[in-house]
Every structure is written in C-alpha cells, then in structure tokens.
PDB file of N, CA and C in Angstrom:
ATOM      1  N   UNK A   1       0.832  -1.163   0.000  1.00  0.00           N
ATOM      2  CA  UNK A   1       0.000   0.000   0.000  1.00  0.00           C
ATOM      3  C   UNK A   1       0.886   1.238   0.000  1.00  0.00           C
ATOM      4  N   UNK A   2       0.681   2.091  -0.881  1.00  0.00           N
ATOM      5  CA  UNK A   2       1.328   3.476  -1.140  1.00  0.00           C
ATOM      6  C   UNK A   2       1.070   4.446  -0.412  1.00  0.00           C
ATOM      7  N   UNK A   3       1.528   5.395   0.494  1.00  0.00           N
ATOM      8  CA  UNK A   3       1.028   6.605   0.768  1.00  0.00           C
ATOM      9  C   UNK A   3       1.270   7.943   0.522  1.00  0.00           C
ATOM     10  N   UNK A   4       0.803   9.034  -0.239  1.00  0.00           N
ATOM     11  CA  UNK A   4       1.448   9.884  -0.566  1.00  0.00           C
ATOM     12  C   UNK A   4       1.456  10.877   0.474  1.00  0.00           C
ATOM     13  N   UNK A   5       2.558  11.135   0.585  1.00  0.00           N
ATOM     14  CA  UNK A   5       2.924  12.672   2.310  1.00  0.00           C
ATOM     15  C   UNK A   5       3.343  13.594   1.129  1.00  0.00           C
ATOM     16  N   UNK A   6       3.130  14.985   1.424  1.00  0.00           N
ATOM     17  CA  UNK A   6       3.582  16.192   1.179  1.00  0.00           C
ATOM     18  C   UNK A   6       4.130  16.376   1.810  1.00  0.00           C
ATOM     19  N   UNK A   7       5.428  16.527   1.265  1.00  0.00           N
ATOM     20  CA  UNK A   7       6.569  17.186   2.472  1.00  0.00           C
ATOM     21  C   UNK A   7       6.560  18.719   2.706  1.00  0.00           C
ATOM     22  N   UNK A   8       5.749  19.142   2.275  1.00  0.00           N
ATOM     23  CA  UNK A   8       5.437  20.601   2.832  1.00  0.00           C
ATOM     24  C   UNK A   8       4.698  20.318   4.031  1.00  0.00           C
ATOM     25  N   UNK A   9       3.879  19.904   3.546  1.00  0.00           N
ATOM     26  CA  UNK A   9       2.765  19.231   5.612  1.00  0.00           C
ATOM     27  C   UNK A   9       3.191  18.556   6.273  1.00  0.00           C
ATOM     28  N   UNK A  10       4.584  17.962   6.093  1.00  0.00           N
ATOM     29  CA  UNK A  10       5.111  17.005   6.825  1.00  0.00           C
ATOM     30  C   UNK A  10       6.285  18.070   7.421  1.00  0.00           C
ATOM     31  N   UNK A  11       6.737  18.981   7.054  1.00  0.00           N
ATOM     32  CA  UNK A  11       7.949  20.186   7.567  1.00  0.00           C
ATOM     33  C   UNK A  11       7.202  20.812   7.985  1.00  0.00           C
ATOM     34  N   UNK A  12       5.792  21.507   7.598  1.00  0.00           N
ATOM     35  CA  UNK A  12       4.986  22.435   8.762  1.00  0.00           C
ATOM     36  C   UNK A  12       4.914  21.783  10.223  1.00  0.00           C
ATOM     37  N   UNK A  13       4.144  20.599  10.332  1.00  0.00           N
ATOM     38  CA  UNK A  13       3.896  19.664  11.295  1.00  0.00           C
ATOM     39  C   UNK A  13       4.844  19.810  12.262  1.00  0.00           C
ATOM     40  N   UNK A  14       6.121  19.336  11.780  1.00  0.00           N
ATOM     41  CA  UNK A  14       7.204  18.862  12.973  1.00  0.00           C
ATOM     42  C   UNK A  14       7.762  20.389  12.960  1.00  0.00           C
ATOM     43  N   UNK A  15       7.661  21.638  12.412  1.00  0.00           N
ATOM     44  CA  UNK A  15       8.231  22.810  12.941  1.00  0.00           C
ATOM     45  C   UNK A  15       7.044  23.122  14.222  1.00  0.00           C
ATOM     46  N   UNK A  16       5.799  22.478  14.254  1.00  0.00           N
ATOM     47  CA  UNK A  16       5.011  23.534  15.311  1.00  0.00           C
ATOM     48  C   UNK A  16       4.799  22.630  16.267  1.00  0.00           C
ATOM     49  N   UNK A  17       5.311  21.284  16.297  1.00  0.00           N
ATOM     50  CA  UNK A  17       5.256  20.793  17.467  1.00  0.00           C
ATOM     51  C   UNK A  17       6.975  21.117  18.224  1.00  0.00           C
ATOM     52  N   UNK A  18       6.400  21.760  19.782  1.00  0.00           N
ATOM     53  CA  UNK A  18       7.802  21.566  20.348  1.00  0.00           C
ATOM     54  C   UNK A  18       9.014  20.051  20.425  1.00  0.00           C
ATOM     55  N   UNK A  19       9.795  20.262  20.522  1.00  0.00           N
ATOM     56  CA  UNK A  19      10.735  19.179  20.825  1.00  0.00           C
ATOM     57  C   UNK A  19      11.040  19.402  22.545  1.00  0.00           C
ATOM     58  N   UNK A  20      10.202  18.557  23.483  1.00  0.00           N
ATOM     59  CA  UNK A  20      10.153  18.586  24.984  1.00  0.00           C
ATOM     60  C   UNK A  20      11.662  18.388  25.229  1.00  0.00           C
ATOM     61  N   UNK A  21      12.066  16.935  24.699  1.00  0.00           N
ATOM     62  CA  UNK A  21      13.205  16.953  25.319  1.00  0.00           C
ATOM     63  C   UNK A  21      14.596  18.179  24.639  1.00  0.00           C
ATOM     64  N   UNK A  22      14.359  18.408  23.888  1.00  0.00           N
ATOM     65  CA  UNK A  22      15.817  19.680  24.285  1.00  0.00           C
ATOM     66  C   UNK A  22      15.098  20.763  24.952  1.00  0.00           C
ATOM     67  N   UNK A  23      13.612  20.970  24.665  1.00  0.00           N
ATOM     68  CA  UNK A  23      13.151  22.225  25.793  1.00  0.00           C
ATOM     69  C   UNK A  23      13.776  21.721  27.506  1.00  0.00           C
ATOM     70  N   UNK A  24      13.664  20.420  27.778  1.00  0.00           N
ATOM     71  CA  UNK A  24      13.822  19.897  29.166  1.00  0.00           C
ATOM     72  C   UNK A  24      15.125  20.641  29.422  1.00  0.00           C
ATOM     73  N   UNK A  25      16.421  19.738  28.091  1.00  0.00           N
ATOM     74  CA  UNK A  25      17.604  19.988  28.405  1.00  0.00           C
ATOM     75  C   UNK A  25      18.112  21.429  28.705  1.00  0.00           C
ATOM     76  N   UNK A  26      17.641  22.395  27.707  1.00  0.00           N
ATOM     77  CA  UNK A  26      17.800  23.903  27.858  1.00  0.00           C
ATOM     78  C   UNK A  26      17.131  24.421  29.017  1.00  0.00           C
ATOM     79  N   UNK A  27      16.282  24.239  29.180  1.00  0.00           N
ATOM     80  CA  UNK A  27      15.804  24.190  31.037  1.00  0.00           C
ATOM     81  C   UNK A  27      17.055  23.833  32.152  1.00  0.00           C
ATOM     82  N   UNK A  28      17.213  23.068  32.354  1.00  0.00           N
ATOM     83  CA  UNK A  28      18.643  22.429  33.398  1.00  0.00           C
ATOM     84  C   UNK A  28      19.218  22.808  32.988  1.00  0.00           C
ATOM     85  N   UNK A  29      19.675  23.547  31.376  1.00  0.00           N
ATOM     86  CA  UNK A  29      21.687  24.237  31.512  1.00  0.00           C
ATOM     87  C   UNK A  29      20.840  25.439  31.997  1.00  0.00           C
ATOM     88  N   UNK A  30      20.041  25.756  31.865  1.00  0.00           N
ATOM     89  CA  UNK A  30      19.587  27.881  32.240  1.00  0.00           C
ATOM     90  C   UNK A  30      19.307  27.572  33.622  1.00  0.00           C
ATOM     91  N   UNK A  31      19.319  26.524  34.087  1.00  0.00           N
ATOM     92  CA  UNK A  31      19.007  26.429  35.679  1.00  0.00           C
ATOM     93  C   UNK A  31      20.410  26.359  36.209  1.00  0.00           C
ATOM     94  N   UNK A  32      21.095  25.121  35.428  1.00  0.00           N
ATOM     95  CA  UNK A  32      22.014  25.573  36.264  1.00  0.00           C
ATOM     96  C   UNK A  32      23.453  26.388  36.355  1.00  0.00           C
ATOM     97  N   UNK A  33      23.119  27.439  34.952  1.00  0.00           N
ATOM     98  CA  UNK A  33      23.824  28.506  34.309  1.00  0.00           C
ATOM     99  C   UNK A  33      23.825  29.672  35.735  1.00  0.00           C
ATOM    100  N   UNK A  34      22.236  29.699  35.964  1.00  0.00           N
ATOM    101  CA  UNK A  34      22.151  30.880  37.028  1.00  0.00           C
ATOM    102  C   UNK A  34      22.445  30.165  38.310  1.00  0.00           C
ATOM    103  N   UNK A  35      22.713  28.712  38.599  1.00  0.00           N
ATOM    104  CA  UNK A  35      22.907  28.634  39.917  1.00  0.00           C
ATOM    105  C   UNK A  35      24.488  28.951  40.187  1.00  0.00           C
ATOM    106  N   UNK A  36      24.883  28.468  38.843  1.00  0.00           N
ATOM    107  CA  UNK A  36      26.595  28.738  38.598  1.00  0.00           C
ATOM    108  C   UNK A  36      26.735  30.506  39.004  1.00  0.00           C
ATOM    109  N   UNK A  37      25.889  31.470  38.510  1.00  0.00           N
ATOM    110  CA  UNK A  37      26.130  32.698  38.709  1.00  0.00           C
ATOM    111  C   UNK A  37      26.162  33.464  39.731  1.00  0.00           C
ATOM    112  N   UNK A  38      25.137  32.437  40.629  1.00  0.00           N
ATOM    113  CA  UNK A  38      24.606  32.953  42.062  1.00  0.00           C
ATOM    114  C   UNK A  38      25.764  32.734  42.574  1.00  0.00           C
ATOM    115  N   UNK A  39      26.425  31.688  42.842  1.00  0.00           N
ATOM    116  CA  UNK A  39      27.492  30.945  43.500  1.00  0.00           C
ATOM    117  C   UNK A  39      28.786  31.895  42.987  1.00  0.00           C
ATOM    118  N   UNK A  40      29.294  32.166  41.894  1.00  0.00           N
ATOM    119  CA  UNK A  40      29.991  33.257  41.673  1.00  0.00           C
ATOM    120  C   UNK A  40      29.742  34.792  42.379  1.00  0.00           C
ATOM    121  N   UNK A  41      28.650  35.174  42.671  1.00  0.00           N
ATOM    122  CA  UNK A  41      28.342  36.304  43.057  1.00  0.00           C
ATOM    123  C   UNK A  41      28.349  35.896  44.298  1.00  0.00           C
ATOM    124  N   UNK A  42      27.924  34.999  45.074  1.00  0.00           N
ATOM    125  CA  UNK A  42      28.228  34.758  46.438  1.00  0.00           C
ATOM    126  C   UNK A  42      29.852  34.847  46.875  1.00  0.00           C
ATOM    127  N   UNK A  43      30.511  34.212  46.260  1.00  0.00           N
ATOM    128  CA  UNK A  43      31.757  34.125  46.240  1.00  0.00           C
ATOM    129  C   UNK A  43      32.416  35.641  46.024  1.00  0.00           C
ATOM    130  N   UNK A  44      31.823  36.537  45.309  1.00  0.00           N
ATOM    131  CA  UNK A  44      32.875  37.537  45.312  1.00  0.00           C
ATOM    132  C   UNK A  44      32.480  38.054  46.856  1.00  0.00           C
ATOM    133  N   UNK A  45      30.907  38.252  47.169  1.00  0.00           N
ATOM    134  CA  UNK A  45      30.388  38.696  48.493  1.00  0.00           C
ATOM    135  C   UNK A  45      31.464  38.084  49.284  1.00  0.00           C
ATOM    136  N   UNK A  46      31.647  36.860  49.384  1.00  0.00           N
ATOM    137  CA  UNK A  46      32.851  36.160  50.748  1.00  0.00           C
ATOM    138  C   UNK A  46      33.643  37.030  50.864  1.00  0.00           C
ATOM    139  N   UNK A  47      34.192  37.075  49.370  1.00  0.00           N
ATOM    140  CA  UNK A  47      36.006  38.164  49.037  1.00  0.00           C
ATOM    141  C   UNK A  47      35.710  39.272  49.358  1.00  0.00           C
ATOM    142  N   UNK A  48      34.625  40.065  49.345  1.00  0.00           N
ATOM    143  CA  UNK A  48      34.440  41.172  49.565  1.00  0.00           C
ATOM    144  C   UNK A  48      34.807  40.911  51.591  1.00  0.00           C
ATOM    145  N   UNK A  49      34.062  40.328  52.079  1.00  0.00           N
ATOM    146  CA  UNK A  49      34.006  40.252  53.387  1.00  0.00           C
ATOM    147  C   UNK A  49      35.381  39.777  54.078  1.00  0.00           C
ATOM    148  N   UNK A  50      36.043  39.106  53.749  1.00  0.00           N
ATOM    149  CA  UNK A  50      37.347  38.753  54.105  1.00  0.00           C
ATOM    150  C   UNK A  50      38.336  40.208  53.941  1.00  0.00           C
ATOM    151  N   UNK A  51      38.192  40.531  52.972  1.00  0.00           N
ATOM    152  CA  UNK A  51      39.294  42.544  52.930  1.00  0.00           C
ATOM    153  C   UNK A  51      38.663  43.169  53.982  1.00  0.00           C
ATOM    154  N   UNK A  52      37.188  42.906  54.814  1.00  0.00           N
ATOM    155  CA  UNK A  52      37.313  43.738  55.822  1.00  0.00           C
ATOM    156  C   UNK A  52      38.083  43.284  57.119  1.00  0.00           C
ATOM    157  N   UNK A  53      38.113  41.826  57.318  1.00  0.00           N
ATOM    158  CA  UNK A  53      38.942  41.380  58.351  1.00  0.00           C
ATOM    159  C   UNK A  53      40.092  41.815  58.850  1.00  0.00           C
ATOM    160  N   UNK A  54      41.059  42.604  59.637  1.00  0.00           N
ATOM    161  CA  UNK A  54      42.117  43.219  59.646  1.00  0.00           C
ATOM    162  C   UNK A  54      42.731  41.654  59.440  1.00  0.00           C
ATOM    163  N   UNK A  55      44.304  41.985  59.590  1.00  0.00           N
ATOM    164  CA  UNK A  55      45.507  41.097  59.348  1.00  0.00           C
ATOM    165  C   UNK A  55      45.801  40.846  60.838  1.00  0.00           C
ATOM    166  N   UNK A  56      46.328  39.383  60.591  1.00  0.00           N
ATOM    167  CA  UNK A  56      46.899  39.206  62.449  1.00  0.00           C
ATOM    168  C   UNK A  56      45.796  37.946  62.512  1.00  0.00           C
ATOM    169  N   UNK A  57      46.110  37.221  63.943  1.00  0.00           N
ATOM    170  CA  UNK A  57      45.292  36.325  64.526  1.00  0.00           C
ATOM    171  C   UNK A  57      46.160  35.002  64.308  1.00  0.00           C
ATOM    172  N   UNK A  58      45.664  33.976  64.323  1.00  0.00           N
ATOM    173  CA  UNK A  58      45.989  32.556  64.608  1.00  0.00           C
ATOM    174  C   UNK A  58      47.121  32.532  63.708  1.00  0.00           C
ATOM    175  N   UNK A  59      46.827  32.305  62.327  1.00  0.00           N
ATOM    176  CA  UNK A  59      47.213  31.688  61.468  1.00  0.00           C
ATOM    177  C   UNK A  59      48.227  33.067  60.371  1.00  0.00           C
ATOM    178  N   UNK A  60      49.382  33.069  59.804  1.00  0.00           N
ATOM    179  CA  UNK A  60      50.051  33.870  59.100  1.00  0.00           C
ATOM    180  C   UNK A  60      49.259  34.087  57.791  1.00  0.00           C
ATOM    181  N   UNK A  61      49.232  35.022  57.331  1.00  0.00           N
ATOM    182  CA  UNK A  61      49.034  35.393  55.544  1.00  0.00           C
ATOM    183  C   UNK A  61      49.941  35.030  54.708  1.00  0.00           C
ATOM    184  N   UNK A  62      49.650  33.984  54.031  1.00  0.00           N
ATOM    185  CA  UNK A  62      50.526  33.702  52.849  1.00  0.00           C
ATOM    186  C   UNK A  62      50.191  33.151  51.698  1.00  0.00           C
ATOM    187  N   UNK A  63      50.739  32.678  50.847  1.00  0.00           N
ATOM    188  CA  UNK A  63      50.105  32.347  49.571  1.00  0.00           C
ATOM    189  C   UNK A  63      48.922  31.056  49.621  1.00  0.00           C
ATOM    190  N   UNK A  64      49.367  30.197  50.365  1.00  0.00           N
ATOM    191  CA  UNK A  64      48.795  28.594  50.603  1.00  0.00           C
ATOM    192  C   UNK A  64      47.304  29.269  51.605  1.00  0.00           C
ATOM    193  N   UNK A  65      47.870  30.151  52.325  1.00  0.00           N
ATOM    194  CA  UNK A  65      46.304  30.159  53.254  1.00  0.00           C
ATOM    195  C   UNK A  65      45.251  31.484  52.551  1.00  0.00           C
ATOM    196  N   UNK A  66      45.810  32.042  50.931  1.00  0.00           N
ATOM    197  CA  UNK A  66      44.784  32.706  50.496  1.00  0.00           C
ATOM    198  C   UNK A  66      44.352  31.672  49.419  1.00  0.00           C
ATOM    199  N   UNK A  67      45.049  30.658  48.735  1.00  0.00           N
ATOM    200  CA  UNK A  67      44.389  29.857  48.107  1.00  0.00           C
ATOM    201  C   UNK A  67      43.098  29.143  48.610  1.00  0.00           C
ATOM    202  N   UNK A  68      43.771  28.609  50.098  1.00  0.00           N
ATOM    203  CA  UNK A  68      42.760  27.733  50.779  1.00  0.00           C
ATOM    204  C   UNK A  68      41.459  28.640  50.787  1.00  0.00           C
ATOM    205  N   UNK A  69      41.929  29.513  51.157  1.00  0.00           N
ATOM    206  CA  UNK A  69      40.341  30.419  51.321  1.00  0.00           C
ATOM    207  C   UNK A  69      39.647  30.337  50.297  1.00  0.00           C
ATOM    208  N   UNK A  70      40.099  30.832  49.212  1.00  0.00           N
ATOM    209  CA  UNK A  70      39.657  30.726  47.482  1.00  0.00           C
ATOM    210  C   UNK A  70      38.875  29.751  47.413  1.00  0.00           C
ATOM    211  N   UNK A  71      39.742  28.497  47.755  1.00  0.00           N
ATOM    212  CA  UNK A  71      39.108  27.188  47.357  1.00  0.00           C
ATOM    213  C   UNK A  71      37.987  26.613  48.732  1.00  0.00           C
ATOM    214  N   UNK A  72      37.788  27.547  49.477  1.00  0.00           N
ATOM    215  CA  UNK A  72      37.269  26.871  50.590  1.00  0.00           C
ATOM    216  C   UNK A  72      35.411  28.096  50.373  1.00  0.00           C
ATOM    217  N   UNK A  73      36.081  29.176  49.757  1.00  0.00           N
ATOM    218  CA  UNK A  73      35.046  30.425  49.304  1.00  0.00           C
ATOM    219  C   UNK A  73      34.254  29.616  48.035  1.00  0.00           C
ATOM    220  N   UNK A  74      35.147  29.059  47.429  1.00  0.00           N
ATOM    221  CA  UNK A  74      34.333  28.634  46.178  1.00  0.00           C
ATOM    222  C   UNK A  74      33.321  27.506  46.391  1.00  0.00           C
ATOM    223  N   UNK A  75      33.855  26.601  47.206  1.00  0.00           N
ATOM    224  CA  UNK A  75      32.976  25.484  47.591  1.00  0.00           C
ATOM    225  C   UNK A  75      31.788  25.579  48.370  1.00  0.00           C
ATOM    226  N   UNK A  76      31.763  26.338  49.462  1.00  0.00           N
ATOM    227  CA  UNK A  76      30.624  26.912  50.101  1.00  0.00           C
ATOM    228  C   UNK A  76      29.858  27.793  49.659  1.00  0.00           C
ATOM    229  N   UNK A  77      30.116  28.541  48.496  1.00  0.00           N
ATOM    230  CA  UNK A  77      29.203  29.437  47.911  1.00  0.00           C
ATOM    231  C   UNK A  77      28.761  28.352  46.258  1.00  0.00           C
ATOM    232  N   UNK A  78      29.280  27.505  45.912  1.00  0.00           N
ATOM    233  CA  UNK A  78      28.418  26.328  45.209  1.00  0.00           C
ATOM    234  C   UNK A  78      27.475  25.808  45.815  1.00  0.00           C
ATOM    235  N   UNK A  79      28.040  25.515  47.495  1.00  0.00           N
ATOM    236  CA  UNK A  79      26.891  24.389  47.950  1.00  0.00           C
ATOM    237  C   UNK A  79      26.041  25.297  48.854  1.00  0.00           C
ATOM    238  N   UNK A  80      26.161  26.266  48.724  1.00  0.00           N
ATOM    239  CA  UNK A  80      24.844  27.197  49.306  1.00  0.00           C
ATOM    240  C   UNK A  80      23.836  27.395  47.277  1.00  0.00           C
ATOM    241  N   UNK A  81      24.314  27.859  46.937  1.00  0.00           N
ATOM    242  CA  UNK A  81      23.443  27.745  45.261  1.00  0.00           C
ATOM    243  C   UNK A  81      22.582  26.593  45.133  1.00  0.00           C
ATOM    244  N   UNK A  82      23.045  25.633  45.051  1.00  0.00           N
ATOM    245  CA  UNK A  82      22.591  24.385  44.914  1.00  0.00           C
ATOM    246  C   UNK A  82      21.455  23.618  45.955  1.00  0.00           C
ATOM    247  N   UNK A  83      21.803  24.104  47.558  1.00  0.00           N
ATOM    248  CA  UNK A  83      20.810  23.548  48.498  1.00  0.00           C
ATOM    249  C   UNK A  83      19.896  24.801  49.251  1.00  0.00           C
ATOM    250  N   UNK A  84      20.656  26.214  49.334  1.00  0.00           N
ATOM    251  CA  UNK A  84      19.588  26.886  49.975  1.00  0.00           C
ATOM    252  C   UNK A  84      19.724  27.662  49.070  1.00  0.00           C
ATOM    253  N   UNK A  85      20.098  28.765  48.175  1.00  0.00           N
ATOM    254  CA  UNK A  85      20.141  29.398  47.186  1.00  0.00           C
ATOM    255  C   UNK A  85      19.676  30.687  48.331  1.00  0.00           C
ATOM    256  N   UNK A  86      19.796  31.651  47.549  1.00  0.00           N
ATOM    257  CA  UNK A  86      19.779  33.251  48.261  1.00  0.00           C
ATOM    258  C   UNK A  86      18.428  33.548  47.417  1.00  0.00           C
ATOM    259  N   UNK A  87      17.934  33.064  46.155  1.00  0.00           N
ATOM    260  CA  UNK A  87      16.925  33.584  45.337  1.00  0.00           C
ATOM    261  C   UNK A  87      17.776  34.195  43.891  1.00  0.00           C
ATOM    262  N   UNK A  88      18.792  34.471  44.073  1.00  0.00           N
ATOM    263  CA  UNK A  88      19.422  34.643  42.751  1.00  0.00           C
ATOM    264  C   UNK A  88      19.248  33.932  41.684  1.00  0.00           C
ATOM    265  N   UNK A  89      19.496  33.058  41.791  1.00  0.00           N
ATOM    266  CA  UNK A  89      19.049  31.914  40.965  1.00  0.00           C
ATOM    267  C   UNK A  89      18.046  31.870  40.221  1.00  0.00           C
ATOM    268  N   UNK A  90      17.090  31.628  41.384  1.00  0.00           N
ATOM    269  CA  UNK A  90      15.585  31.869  41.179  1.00  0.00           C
ATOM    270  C   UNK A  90      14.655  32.660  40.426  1.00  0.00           C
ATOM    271  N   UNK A  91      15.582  34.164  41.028  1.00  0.00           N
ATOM    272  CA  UNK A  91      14.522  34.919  39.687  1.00  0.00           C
ATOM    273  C   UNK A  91      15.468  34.640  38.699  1.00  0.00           C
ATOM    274  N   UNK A  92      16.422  34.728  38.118  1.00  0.00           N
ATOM    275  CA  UNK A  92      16.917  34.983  37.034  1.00  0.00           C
ATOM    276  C   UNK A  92      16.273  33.381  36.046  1.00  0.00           C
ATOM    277  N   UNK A  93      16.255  32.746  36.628  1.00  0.00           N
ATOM    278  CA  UNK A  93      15.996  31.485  35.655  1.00  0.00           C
ATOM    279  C   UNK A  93      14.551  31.987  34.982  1.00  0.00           C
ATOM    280  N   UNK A  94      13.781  32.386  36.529  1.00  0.00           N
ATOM    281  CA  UNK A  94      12.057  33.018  35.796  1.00  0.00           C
ATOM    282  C   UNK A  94      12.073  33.964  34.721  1.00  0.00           C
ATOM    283  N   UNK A  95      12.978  34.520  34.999  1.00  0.00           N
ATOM    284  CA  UNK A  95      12.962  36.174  34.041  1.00  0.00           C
ATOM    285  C   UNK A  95      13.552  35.129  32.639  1.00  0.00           C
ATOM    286  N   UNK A  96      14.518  34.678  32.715  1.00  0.00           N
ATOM    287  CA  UNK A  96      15.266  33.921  31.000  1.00  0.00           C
ATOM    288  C   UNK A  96      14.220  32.493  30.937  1.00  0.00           C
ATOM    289  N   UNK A  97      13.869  31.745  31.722  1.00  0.00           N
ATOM    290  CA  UNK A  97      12.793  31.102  31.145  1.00  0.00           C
ATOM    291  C   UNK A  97      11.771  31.228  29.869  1.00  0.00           C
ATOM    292  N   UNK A  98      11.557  32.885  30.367  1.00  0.00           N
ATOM    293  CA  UNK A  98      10.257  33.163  29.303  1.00  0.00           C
ATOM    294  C   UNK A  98      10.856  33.315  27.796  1.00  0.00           C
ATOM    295  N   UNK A  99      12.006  33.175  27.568  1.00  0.00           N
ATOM    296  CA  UNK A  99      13.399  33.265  26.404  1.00  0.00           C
ATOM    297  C   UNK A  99      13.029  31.772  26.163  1.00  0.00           C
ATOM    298  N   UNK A 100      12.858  31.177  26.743  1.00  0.00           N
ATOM    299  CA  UNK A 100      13.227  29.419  26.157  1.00  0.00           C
ATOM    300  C   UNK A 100      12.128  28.798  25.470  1.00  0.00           C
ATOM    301  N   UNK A 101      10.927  29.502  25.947  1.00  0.00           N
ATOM    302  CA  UNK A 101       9.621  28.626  25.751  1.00  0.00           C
ATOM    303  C   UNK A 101       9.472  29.302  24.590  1.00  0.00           C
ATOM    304  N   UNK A 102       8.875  28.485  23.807  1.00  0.00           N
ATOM    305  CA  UNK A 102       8.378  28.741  22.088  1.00  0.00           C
ATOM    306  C   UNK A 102       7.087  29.507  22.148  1.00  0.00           C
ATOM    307  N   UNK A 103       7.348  30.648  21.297  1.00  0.00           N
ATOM    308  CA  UNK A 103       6.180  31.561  21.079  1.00  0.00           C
ATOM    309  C   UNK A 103       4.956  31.285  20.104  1.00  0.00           C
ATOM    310  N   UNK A 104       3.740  31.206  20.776  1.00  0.00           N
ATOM    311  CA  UNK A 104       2.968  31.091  20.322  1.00  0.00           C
ATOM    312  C   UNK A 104       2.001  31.988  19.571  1.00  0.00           C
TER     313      UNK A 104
END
C-alpha cells in the first residue's frame, strides 16, 4: 500500500510541534547557568568580606592560606546555590525562562 505525504505538511507539522526533550535539556543548563552565577556572586560577596577582616590572629598570611580560602570560598558558595540558594538563581531562571519557551 502506497502513501502519498507532502513534504510541505510534513515540515509544517514537525516545525510547530515543540521538541520537549531539548526544551527539558535547555531548562537544566539555564538552571544551572544561574545557579553557577549565584554561587559566583556569592563568592565575590565572601572576598568582599574577608578585605574587611584586619591582618593578624591565629594563622600567618601567605600564599597557601589565600588559596585555601579561594578554594574553601568557592565550595561553600556552590553548595549554598545548589541547596539553599539566596533567590538569585531563582529569579533569574524566571525572568530567561520566558526566552526558552516557544512563542505562540
């Protein structure tokens, strides 16, 4: 049995139905594009807060104990993004969301 398709109605068709799954996927990178951003912006907030600390106390200033900080600033301001988030995140995904979804 033969069927004849127009491939003009067959290219309209599949342009106006969405494709869910890369909408899904582009969802989770813009989610977690802005959680990446929050966590950067948290992180400079740390750095910002550490230059007010005067110098002195327990431990000396030196190269190894501003790395550690770096790397100890970066990790806690990921895992604050990720489990309690400040809301940064949050709106920004709402506000670029409305960018992702196909206009009707």
């Amino acid at each position: 049995m033969k069927t004849n398709l127009d491939p003009n109605l067959v290219l309209q068709t599949t342009k106006q139905t969405p494709d869910t799954s890369r909408m899904h996927k582009d969802k989770e990178a813009l989610k977690k594009s802005c959680q990446n951003f929050e966590a950067i912006f948290i992180q400079s907030v740390f750095k910002a807060m550490h230059k007010t600390v005067p110098e002195g106390g327990l431990f000396e200033k030196n190269n190894a104990t501003e790395i550690f900080q770096e790397m100890f600033d970066q990790e806690v301001a990921t895992s604050i993004s990720r489990k309690q988030s400040v809301g940064l995140a949050e709106q920004m995904y709402r506000q670029l969301e409305k960018k992702i979804l196909p206009q009707k």
